[in-house]
C-alpha atoms as a PDB file:
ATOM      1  CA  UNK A   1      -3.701  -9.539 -12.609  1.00  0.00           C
ATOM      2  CA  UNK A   2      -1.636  -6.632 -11.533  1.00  0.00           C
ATOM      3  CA  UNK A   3      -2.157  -3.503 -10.426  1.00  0.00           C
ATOM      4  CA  UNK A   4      -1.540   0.000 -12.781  1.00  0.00           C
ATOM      5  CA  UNK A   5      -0.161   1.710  -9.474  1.00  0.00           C
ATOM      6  CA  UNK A   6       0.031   0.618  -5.645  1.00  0.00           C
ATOM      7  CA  UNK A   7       0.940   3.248  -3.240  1.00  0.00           C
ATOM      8  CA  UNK A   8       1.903   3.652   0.919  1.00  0.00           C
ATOM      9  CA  UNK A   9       1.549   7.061   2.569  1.00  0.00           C
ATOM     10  CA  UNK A  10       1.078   8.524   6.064  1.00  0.00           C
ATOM     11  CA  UNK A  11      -2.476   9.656   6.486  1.00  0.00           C
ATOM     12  CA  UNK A  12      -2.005  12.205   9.290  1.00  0.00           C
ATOM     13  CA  UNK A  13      -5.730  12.646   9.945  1.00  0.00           C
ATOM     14  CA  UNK A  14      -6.271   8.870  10.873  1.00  0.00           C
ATOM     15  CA  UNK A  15      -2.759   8.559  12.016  1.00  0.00           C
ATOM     16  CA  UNK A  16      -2.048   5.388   9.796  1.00  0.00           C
ATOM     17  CA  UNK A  17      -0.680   4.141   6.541  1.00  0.00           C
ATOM     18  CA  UNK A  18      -2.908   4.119   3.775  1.00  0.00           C
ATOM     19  CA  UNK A  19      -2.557   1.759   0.842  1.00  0.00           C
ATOM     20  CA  UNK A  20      -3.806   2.949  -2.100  1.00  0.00           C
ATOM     21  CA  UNK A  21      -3.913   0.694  -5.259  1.00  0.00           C
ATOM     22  CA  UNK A  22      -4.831   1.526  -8.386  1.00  0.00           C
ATOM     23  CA  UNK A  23      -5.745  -0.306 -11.694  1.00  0.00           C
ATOM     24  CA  UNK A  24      -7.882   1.861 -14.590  1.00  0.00           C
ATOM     25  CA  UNK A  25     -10.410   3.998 -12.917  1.00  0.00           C
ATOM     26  CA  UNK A  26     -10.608   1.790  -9.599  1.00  0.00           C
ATOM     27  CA  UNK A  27      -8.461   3.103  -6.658  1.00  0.00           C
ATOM     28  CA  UNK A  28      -8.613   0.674  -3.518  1.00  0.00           C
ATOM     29  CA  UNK A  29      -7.705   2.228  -0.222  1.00  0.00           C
ATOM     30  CA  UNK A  30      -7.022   0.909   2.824  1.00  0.00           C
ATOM     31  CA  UNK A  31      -5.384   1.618   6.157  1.00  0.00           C
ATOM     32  CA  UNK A  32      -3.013  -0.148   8.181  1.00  0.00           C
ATOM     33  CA  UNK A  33      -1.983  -0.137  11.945  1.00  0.00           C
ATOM     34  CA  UNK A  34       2.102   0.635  11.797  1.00  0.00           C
ATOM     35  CA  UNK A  35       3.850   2.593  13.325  1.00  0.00           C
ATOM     36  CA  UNK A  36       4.657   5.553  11.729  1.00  0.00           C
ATOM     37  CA  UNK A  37       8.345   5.262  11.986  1.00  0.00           C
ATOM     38  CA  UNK A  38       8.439   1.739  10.757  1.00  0.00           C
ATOM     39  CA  UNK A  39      11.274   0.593   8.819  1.00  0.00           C
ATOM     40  CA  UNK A  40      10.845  -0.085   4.681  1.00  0.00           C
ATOM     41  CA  UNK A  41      11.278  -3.795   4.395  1.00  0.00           C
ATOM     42  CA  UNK A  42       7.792  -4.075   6.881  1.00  0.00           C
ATOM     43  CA  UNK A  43       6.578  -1.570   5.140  1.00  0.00           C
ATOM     44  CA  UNK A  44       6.668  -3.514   1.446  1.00  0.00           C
ATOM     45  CA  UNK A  45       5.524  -6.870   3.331  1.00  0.00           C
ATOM     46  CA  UNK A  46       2.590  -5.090   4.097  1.00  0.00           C
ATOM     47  CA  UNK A  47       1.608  -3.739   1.234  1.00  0.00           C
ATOM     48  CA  UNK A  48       2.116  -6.556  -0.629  1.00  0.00           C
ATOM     49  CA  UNK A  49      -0.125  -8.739   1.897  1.00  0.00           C
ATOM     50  CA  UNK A  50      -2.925  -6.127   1.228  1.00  0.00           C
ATOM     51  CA  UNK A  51      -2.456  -6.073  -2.498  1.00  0.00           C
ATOM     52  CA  UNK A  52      -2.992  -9.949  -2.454  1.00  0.00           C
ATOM     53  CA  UNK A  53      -5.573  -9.648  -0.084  1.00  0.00           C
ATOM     54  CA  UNK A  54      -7.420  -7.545  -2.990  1.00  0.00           C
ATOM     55  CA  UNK A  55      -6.856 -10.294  -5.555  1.00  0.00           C
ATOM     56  CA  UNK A  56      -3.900  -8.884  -7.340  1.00  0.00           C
ATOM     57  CA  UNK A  57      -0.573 -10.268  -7.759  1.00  0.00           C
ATOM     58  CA  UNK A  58       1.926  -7.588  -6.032  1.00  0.00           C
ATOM     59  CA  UNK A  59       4.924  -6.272  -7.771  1.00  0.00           C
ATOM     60  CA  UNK A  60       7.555  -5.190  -5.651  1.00  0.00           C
ATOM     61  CA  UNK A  61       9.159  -2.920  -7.492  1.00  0.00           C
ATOM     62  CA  UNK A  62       5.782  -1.141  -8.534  1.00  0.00           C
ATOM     63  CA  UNK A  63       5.395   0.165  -5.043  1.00  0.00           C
ATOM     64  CA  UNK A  64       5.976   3.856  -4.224  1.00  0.00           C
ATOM     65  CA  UNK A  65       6.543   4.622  -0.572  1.00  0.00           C
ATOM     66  CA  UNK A  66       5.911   8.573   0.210  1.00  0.00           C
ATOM     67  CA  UNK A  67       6.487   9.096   4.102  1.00  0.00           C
END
């Protein structure tokens, strides 16, 4: 199954990523220890690890980076 929506931002109060995935009314978050100035590519890898770690299949081009 895939996700509606899977999203990376900077969460500046815990000073990490946050994944946010989304499918119907259920929104998955969860944080990740990168750098903040990491580069895209590890960025994607990431969230597609987590998204499979949640039992979805990731999507690469469904994932929205906001930095």
């Amino acid at each position: 199954m895939r996700a509606d929506r899977v999203e990376i931002s900077w969460d500046a109060a815990q000073a990490k990523w946050l994944v946010r995935i989304e499918n119907g009314e259920e929104v998955i978050r969860r944080h990740c220890l990168l750098p903040k100035d990491v580069d895209e590519l590890r960025l994607r890898s990431v969230v597609e690890k987590t998204v499979q770690d949640e039992g979805y299949e990731p999507d690469p081009a469904q994932i929205s980076i906001r930095r």
